[in-house]
C-alpha atoms as a PDB file:
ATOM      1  CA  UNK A   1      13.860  28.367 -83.889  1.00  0.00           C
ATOM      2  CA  UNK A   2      10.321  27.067 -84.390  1.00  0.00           C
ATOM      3  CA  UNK A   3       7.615  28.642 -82.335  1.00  0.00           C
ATOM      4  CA  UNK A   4       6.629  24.549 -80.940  1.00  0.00           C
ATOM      5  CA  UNK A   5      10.314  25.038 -79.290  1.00  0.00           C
ATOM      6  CA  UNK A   6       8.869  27.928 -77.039  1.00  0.00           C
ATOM      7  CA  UNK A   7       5.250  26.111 -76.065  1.00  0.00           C
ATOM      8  CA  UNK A   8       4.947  23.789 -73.047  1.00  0.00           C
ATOM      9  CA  UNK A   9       1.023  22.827 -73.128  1.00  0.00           C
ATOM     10  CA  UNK A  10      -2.016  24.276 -72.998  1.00  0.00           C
ATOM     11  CA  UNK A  11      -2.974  27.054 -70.724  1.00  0.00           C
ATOM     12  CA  UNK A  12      -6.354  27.739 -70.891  1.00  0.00           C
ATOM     13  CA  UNK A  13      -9.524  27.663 -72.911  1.00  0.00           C
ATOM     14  CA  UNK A  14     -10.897  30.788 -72.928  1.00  0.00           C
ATOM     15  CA  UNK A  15     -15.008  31.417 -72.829  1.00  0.00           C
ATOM     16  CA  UNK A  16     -17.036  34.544 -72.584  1.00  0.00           C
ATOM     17  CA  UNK A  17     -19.282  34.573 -69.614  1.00  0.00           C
ATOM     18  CA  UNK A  18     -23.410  35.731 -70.035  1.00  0.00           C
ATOM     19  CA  UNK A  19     -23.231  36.019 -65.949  1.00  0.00           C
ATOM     20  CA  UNK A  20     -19.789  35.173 -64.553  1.00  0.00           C
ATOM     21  CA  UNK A  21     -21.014  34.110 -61.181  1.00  0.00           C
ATOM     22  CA  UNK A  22     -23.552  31.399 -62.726  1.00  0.00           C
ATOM     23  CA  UNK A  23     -20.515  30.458 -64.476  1.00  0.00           C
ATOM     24  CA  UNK A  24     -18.345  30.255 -61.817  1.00  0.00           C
ATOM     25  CA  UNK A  25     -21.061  28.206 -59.430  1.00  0.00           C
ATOM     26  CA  UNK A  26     -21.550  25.711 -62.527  1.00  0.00           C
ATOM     27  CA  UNK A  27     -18.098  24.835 -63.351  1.00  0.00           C
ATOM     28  CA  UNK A  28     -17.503  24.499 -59.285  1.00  0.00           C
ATOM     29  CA  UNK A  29     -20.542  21.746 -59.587  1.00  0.00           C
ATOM     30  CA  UNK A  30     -18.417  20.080 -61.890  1.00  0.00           C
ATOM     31  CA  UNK A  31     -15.676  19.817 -59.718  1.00  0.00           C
ATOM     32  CA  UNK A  32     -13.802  22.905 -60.328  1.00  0.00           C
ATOM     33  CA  UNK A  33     -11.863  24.989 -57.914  1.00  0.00           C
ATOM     34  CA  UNK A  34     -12.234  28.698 -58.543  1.00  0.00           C
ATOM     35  CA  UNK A  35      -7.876  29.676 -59.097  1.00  0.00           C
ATOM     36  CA  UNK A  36      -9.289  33.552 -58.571  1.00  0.00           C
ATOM     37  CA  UNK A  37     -10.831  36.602 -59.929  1.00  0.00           C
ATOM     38  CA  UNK A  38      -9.013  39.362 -61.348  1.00  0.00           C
ATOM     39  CA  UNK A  39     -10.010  42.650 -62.796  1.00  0.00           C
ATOM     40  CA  UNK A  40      -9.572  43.278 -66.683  1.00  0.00           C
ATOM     41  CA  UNK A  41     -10.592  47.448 -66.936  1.00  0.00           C
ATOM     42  CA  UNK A  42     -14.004  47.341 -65.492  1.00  0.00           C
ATOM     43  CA  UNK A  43     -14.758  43.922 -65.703  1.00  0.00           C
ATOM     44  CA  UNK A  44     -14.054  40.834 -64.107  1.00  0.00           C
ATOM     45  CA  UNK A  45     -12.070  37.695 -65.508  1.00  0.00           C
ATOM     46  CA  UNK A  46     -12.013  34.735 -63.642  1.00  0.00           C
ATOM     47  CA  UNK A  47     -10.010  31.249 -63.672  1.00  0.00           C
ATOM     48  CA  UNK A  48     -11.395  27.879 -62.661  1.00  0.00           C
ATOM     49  CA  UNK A  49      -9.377  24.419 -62.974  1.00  0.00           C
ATOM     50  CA  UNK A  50      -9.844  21.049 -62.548  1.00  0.00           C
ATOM     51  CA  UNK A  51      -6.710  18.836 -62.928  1.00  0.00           C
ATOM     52  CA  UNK A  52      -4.698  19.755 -66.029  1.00  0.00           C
ATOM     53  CA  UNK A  53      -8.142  21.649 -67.424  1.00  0.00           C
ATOM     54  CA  UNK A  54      -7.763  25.049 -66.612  1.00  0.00           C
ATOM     55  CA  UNK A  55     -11.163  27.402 -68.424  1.00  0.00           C
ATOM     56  CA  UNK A  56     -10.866  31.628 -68.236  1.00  0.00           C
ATOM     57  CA  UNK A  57     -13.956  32.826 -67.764  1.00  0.00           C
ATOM     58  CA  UNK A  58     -15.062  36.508 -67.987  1.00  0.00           C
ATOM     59  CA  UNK A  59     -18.192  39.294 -68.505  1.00  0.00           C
ATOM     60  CA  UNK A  60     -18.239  42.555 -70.202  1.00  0.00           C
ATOM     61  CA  UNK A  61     -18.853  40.823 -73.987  1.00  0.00           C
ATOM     62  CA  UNK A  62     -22.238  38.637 -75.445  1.00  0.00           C
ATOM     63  CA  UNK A  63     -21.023  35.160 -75.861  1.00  0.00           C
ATOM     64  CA  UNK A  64     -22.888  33.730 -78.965  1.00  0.00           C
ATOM     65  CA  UNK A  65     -24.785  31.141 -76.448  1.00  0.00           C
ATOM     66  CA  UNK A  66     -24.388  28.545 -79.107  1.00  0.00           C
ATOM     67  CA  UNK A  67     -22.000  25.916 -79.957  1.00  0.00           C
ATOM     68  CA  UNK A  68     -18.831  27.537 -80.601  1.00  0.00           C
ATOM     69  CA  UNK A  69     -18.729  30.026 -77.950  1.00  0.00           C
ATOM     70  CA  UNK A  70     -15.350  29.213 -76.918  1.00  0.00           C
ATOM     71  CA  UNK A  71     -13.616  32.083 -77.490  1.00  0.00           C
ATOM     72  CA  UNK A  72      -9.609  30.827 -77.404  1.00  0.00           C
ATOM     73  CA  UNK A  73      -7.298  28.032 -76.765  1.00  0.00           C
ATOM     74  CA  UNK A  74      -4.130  29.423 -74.648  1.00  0.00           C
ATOM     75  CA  UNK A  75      -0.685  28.039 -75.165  1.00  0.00           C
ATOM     76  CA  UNK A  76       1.811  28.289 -72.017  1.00  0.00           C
ATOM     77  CA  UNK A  77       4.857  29.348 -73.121  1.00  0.00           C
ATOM     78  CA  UNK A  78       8.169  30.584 -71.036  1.00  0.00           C
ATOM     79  CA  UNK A  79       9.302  33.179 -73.157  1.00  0.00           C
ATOM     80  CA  UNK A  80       6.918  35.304 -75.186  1.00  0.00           C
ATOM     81  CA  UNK A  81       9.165  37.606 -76.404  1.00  0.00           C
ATOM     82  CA  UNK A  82      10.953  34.184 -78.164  1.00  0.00           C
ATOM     83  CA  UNK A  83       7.994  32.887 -79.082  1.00  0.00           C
ATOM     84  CA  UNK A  84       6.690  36.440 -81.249  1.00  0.00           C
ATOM     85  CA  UNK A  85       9.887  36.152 -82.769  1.00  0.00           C
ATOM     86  CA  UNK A  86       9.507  33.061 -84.232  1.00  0.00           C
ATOM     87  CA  UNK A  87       6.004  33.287 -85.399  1.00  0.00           C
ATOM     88  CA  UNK A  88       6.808  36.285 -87.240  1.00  0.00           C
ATOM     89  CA  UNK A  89       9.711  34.328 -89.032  1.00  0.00           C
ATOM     90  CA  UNK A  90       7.334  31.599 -90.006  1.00  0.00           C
ATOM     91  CA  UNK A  91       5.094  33.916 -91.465  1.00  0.00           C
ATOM     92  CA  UNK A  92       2.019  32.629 -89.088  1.00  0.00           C
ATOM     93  CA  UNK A  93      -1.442  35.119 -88.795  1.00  0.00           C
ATOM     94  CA  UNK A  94      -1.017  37.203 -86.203  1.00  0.00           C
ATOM     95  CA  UNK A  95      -4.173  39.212 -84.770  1.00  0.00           C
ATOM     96  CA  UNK A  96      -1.456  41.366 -83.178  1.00  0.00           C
ATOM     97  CA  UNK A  97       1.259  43.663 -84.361  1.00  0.00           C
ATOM     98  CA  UNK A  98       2.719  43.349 -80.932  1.00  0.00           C
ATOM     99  CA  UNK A  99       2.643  41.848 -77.568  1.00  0.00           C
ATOM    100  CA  UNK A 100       0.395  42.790 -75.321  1.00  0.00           C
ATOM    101  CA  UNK A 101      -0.153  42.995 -71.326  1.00  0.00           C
ATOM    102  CA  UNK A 102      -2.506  42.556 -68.713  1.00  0.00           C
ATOM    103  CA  UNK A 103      -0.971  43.548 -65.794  1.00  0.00           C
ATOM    104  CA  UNK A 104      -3.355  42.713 -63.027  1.00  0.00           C
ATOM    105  CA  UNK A 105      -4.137  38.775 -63.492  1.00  0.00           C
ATOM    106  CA  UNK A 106      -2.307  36.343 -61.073  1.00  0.00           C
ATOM    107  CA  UNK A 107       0.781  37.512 -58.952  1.00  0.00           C
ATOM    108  CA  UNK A 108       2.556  40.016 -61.710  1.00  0.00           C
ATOM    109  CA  UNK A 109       0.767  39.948 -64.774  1.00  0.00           C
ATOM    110  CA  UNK A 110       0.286  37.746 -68.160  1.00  0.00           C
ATOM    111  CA  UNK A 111       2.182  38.883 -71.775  1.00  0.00           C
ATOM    112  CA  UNK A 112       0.704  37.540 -74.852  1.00  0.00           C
ATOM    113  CA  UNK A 113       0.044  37.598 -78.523  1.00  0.00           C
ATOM    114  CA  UNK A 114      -2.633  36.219 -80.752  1.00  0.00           C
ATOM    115  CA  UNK A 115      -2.959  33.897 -84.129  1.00  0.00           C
ATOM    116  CA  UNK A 116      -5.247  33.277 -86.377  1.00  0.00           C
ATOM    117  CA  UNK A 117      -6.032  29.550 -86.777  1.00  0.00           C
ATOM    118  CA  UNK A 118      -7.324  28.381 -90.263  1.00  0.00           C
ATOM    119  CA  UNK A 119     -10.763  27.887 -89.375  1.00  0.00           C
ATOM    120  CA  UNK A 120     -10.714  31.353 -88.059  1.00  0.00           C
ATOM    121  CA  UNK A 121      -9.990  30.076 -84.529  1.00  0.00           C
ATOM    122  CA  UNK A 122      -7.882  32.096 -82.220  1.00  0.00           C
ATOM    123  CA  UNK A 123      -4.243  30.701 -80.480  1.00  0.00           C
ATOM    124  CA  UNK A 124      -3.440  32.677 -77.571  1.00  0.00           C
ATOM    125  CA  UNK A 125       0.088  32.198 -77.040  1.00  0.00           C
ATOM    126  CA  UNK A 126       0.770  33.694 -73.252  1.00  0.00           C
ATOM    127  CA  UNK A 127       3.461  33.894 -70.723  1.00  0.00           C
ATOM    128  CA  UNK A 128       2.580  34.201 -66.942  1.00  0.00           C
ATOM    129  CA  UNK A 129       5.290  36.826 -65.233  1.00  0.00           C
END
């Protein structure tokens, strides 16, 4: 199995936030509907979509407030578990030596893992529970 057999479109992009409610207010003057705000340790992380665009959003880390400042482009995929699996067997750059959790976004969590891109770019690959 091929890790493209385990991904079914793009998640999210993920960018840092310099103030997360200015962020929040100017992608809702874009047309964005604030999805919710969920706590990540002691800061907050919040999700705003507008029709198959879906941005993560959060504060506790400088963004570089130049071009570039995305921070990652999220993969859906149904089974992470499958997914790892495969990327190990193709030998692809993972930032992670293992899954990992956050527990308290959306109804029961997210699972993920990480890859390094070859412009240095990082490929969330991610799992909602």
């Amino acid at each position: 199995m091929m890790i493209q057999d385990t991904i079914t479109g793009i998640s999210h992009i993920g960018i840092p936030a310099k103030d997360l409610d200015d962020t929040i207010a100017f992608y809702q003057g874009l047309g964005f509907k604030l999805l919710g705000i969920f706590q990540n340790g002691a800061n907050r992380c919040a999700f705003v979509q507008l029709h198959d665009l879906m941005i993560e959003t959060w504060e506790g880390g400088q963004p570089p407030l130049r071009a570039g400042a995305i921070n990652h482009v999220s993969l859906n995929t149904t089974d992470v578990d499958q997914a790892f699996a495969a990327a190990k067997a193709q030998h692809l750059p993972l930032l992670d030596e293992t899954i990992q959790s956050i527990p308290s976004f959306w109804d029961h969590g997210i699972r993920f893992f990480n890859i390094l891109g070859p412009n240095h770019e990082t490929i969330e690959v991610c799992q909602k529970l």
